[in-house]
PDB file of N, CA and C in Angstrom:
ATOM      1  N   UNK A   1       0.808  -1.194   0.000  1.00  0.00           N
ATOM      2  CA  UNK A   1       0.000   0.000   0.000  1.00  0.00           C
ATOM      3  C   UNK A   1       0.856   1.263   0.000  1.00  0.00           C
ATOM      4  N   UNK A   2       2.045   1.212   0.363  1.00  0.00           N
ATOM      5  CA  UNK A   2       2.592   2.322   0.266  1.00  0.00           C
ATOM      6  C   UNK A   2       3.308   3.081  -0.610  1.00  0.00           C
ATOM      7  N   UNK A   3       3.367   1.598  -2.204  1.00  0.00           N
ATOM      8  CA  UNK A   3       3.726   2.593  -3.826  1.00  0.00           C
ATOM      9  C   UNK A   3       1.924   3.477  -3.529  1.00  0.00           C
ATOM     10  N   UNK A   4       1.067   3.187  -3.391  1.00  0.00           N
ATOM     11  CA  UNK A   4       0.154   3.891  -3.526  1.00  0.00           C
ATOM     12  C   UNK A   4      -0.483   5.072  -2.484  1.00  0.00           C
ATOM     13  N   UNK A   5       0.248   5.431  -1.392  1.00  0.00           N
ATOM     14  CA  UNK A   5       0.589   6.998  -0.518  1.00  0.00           C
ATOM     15  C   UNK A   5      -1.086   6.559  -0.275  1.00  0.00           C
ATOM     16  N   UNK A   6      -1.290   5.551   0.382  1.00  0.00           N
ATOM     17  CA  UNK A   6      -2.787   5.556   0.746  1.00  0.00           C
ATOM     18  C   UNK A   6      -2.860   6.797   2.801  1.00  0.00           C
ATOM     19  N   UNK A   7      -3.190   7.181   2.954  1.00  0.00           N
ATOM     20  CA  UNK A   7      -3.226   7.371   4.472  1.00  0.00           C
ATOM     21  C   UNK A   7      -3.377   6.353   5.266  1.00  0.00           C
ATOM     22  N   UNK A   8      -2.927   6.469   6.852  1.00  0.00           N
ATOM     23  CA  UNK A   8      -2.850   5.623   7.041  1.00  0.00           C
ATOM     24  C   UNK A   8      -3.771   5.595   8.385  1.00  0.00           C
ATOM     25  N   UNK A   9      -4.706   4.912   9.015  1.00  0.00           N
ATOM     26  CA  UNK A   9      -5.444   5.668   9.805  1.00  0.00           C
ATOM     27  C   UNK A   9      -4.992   4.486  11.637  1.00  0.00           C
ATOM     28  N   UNK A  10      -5.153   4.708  12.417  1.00  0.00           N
ATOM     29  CA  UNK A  10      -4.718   4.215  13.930  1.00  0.00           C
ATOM     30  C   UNK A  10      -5.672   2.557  13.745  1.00  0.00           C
ATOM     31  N   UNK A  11      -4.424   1.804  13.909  1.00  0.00           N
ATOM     32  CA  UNK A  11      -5.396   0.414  13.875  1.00  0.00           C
ATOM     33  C   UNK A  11      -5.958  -0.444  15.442  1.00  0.00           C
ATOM     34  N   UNK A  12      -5.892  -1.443  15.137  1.00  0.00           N
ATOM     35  CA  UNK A  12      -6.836  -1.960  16.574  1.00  0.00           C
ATOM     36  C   UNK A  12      -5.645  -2.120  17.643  1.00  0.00           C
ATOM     37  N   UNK A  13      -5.792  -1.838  18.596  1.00  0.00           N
ATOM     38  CA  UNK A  13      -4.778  -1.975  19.593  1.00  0.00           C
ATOM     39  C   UNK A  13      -5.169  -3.486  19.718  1.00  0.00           C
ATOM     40  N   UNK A  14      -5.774  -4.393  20.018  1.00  0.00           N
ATOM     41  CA  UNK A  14      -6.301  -5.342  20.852  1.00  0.00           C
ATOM     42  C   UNK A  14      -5.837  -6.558  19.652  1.00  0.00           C
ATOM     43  N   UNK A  15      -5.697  -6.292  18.484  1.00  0.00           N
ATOM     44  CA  UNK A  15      -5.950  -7.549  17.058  1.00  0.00           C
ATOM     45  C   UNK A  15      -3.912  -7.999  17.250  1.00  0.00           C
ATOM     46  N   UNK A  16      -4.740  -9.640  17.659  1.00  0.00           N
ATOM     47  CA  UNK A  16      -3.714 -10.521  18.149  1.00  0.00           C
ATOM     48  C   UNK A  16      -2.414 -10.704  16.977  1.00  0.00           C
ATOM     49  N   UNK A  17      -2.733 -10.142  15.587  1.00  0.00           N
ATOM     50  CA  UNK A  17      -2.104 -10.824  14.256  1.00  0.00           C
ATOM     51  C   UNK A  17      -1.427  -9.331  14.095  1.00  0.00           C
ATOM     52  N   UNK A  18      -1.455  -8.072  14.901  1.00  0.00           N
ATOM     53  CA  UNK A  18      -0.612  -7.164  14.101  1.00  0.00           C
ATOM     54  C   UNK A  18       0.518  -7.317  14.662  1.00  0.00           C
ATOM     55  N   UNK A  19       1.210  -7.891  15.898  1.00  0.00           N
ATOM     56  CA  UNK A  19       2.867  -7.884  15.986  1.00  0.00           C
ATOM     57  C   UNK A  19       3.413  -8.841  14.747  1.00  0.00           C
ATOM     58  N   UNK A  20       3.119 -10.184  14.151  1.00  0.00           N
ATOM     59  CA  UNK A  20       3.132 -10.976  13.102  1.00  0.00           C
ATOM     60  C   UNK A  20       3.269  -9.558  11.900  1.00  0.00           C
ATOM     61  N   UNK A  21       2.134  -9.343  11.578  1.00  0.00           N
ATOM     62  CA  UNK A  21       2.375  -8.431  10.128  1.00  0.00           C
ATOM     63  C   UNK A  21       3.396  -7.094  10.442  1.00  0.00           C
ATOM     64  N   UNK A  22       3.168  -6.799  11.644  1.00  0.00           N
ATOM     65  CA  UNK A  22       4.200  -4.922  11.271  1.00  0.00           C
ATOM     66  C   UNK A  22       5.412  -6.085  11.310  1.00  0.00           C
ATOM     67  N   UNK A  23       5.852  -6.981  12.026  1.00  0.00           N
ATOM     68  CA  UNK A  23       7.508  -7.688  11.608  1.00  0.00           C
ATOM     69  C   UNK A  23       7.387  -7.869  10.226  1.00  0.00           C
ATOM     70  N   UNK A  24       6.628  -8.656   9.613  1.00  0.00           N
ATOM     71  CA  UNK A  24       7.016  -9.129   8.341  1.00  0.00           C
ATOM     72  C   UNK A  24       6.805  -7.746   7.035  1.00  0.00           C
ATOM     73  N   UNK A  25       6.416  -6.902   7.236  1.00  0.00           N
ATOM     74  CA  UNK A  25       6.240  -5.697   6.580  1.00  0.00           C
ATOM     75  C   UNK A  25       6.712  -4.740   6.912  1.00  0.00           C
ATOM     76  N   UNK A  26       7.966  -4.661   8.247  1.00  0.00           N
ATOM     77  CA  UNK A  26       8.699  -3.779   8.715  1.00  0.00           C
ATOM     78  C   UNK A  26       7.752  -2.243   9.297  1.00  0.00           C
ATOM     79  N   UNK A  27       7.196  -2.594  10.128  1.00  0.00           N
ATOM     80  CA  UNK A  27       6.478  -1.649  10.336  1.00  0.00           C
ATOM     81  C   UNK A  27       6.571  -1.630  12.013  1.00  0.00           C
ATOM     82  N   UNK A  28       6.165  -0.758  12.929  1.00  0.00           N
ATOM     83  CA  UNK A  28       6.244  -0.486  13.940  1.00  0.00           C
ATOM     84  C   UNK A  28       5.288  -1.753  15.385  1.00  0.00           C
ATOM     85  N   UNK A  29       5.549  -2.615  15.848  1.00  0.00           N
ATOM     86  CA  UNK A  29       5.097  -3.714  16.517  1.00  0.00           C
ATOM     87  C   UNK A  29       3.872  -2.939  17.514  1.00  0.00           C
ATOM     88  N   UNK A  30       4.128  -1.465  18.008  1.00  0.00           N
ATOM     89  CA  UNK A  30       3.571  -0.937  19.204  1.00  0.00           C
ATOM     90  C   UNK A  30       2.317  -0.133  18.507  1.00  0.00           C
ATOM     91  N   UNK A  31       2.208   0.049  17.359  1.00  0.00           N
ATOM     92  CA  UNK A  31       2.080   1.150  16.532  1.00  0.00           C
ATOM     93  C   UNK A  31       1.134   0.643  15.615  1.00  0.00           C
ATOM     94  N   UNK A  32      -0.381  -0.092  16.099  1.00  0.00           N
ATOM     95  CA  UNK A  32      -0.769  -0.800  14.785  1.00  0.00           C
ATOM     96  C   UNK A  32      -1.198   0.432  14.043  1.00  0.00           C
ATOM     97  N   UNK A  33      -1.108  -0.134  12.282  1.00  0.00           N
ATOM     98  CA  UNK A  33      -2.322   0.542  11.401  1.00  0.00           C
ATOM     99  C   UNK A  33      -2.945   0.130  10.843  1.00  0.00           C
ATOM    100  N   UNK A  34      -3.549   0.863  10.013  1.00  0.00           N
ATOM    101  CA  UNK A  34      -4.039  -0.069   9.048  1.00  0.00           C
ATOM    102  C   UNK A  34      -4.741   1.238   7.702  1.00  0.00           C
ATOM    103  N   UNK A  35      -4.379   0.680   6.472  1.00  0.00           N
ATOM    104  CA  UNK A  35      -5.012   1.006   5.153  1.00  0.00           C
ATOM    105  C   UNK A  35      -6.046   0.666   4.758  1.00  0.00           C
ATOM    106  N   UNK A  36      -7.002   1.870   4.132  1.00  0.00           N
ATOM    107  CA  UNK A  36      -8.635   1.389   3.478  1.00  0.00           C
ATOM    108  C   UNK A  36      -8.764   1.078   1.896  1.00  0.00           C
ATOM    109  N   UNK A  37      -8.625   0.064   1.505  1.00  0.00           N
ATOM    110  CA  UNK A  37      -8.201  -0.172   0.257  1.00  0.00           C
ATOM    111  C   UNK A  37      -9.497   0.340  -0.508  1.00  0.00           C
ATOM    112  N   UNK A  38     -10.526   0.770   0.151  1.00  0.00           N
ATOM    113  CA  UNK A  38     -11.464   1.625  -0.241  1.00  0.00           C
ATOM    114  C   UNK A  38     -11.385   2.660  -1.133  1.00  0.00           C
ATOM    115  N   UNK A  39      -9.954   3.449  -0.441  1.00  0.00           N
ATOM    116  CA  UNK A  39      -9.795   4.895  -0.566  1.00  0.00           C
ATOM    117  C   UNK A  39      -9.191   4.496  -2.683  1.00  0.00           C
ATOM    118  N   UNK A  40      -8.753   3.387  -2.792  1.00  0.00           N
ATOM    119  CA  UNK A  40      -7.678   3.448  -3.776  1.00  0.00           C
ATOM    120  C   UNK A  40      -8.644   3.277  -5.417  1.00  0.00           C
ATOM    121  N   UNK A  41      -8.598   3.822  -6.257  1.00  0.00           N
ATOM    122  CA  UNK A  41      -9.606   4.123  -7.415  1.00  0.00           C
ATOM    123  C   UNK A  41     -10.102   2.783  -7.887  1.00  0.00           C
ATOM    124  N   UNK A  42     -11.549   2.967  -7.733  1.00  0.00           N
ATOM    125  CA  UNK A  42     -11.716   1.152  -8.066  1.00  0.00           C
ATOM    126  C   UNK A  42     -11.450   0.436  -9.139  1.00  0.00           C
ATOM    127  N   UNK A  43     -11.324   0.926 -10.544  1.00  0.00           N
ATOM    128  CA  UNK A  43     -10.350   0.352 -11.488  1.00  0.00           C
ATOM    129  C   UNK A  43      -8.905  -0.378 -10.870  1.00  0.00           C
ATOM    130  N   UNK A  44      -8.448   0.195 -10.158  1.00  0.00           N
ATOM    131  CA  UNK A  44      -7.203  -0.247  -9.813  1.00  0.00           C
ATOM    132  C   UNK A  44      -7.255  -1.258  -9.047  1.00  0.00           C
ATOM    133  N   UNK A  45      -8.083  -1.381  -7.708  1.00  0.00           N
ATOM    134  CA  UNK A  45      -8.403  -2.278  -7.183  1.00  0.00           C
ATOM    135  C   UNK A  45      -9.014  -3.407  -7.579  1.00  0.00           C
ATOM    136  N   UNK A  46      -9.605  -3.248  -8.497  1.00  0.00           N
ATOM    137  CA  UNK A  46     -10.327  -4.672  -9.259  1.00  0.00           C
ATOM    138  C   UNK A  46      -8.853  -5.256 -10.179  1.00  0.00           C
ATOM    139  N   UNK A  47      -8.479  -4.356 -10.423  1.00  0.00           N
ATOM    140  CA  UNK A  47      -6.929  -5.035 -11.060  1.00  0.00           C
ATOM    141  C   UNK A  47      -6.050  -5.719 -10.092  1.00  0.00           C
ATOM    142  N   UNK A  48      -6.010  -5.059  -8.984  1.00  0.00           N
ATOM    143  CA  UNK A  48      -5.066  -5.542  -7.662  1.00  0.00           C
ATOM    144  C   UNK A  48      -5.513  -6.929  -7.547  1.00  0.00           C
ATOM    145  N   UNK A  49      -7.022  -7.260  -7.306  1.00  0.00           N
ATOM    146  CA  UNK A  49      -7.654  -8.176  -6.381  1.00  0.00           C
ATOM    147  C   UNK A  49      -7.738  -9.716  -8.043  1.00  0.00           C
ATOM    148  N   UNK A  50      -8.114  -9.271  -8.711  1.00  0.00           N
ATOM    149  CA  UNK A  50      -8.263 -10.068 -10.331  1.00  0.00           C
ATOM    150  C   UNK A  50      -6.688 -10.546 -10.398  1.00  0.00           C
ATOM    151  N   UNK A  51      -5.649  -9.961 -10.183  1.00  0.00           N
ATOM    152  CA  UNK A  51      -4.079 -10.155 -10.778  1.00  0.00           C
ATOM    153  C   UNK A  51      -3.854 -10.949  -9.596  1.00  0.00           C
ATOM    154  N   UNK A  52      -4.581 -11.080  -8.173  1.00  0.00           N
ATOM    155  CA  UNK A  52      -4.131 -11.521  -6.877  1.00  0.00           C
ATOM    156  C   UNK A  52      -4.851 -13.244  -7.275  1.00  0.00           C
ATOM    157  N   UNK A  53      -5.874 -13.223  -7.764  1.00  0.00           N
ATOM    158  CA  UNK A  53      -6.769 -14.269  -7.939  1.00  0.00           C
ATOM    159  C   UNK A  53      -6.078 -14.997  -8.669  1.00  0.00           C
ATOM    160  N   UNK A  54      -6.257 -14.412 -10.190  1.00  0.00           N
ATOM    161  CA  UNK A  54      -5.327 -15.436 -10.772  1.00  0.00           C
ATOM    162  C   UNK A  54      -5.163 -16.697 -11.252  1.00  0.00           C
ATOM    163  N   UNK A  55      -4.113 -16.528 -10.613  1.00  0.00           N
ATOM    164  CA  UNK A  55      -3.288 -17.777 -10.627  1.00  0.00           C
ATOM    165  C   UNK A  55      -4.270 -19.256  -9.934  1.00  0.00           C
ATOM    166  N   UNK A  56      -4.758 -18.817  -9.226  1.00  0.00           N
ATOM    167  CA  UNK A  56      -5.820 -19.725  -8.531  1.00  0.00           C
ATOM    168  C   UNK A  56      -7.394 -20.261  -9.394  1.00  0.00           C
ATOM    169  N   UNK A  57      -7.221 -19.416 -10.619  1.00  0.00           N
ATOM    170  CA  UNK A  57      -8.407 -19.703 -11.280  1.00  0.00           C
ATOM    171  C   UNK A  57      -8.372 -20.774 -12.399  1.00  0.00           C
ATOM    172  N   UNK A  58      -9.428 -21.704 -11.869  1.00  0.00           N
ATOM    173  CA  UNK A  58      -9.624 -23.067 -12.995  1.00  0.00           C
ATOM    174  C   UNK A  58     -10.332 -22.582 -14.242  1.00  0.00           C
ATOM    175  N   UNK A  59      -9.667 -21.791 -15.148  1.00  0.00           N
ATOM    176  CA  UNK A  59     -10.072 -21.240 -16.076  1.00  0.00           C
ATOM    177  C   UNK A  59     -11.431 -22.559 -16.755  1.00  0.00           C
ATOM    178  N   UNK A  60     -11.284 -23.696 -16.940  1.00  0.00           N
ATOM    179  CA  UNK A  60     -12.512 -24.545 -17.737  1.00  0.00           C
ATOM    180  C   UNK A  60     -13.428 -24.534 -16.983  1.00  0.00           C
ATOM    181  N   UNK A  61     -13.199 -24.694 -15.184  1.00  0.00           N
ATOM    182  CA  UNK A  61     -14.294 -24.377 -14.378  1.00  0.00           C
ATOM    183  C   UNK A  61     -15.004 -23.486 -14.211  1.00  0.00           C
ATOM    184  N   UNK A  62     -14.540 -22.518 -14.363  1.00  0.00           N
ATOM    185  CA  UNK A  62     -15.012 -20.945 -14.831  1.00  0.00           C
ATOM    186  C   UNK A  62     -16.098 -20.913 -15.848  1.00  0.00           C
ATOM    187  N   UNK A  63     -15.966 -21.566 -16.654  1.00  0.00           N
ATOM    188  CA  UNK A  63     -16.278 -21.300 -17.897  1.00  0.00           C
ATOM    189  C   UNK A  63     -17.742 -21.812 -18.036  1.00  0.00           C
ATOM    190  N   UNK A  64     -17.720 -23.243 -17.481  1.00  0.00           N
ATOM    191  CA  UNK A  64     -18.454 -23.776 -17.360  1.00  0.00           C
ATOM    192  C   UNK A  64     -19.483 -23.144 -16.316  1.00  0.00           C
ATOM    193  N   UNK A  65     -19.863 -22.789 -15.393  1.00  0.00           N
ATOM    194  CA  UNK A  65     -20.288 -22.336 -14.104  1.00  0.00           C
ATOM    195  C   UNK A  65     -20.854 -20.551 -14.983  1.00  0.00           C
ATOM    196  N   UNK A  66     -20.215 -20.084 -15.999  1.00  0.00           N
ATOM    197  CA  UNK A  66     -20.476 -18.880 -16.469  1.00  0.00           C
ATOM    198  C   UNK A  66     -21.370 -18.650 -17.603  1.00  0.00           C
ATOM    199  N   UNK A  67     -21.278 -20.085 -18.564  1.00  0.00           N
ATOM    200  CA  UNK A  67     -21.789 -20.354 -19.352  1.00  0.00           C
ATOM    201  C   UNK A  67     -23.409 -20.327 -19.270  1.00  0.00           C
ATOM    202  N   UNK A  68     -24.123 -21.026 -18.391  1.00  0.00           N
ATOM    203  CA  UNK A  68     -25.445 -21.149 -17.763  1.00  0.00           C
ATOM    204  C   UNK A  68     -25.703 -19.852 -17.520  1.00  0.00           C
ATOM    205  N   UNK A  69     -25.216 -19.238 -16.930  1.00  0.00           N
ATOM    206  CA  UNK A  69     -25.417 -17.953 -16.658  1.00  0.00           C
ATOM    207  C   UNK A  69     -25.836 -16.888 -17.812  1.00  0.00           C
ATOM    208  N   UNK A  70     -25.134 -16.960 -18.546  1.00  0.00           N
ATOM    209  CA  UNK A  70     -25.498 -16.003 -19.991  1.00  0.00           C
ATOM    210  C   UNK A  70     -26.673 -16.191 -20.035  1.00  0.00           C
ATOM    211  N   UNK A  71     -26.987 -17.503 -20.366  1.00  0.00           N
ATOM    212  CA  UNK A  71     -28.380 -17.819 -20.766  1.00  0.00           C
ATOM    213  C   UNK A  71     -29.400 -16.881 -20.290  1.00  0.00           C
ATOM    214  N   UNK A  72     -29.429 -16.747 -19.009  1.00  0.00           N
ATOM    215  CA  UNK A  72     -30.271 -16.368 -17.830  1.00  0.00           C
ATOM    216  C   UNK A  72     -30.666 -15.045 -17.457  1.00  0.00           C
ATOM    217  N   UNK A  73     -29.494 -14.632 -17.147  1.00  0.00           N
ATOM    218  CA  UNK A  73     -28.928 -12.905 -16.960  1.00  0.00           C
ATOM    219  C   UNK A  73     -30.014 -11.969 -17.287  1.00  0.00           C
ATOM    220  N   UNK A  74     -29.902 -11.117 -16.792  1.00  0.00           N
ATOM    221  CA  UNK A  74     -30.776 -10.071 -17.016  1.00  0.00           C
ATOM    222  C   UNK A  74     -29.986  -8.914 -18.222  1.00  0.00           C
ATOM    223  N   UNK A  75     -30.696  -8.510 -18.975  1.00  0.00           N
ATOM    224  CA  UNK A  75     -29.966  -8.196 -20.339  1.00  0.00           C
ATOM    225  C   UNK A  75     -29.709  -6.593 -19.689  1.00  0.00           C
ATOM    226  N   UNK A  76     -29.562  -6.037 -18.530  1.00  0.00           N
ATOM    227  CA  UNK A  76     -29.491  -4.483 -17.671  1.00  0.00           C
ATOM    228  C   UNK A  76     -28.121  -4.404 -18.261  1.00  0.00           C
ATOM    229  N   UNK A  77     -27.204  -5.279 -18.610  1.00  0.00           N
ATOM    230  CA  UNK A  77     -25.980  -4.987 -18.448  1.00  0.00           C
ATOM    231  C   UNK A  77     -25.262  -5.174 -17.172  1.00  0.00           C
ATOM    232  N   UNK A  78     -25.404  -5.114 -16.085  1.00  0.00           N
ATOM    233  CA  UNK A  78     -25.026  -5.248 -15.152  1.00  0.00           C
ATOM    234  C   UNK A  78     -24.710  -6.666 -14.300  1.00  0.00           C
ATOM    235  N   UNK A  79     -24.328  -7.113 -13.310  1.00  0.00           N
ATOM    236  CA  UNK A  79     -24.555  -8.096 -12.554  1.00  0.00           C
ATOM    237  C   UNK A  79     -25.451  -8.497 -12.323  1.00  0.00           C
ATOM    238  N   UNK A  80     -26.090  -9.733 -12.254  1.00  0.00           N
ATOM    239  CA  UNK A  80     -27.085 -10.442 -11.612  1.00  0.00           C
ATOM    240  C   UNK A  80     -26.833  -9.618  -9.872  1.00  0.00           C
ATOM    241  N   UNK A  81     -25.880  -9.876  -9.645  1.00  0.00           N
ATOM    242  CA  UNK A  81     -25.917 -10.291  -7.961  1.00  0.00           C
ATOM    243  C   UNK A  81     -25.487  -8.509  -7.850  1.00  0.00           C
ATOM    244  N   UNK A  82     -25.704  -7.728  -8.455  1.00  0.00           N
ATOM    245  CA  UNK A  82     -24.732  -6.396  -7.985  1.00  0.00           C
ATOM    246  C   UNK A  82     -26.071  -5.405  -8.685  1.00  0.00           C
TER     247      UNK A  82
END
C-alpha cells in the first residue's frame, strides 16, 4: 500500500495478528495501522484483487459455471448479484 501513498489511519490496539504483520512488513510492533483499500480508485483495485486471484483460477471451471449464466442474466448490463 505504500507505492500507492494511501493514508494511514490508527489500527486496533487489541488484534492478536498485528505484531506478526508490522515484523514481516517492517512496520512499527507498538504502533498498529491499518489502510482502506477503499480509498484506492476502483479500477485499480479490481486489477489488484483479479491479478491476486489469478493464478488460482480453474479457467474450464469458470467457464463452465459462467456459461449457464449467460443464458439467464438479465440483459441491464449489469450483474445479476450487484
Amino acid at each position: 500500500m505504500r507505492a500507492y501513498r494511501l493514508p494511514a489511519a490508527k489500527g486496533k490496539s487489541g488484534d492478536p495478528r498485528w505484531p506478526g504483520f508490522a515484523r514481516r512488513y517492517g512496520l512499527a510492533p507498538a504502533r498498529p495501522v491499518q489502510w482502506e483499500v477503499e480509498a484506492l480508485d476502483p479500477a485499480e483495485l479490481q486489477r489488484l484483487v483479479l491479478s491476486a486471484v489469478d493464478p488460482y483460477i480453474a479457467r474450464r471451471v469458470l467457464a463452465q459455471q459462467i456459461a449457464p449464466g449467460r443464458r439467464t442474466a438479465p440483459r441491464s448490463g449489469r450483474h445479476p448479484g450487484g
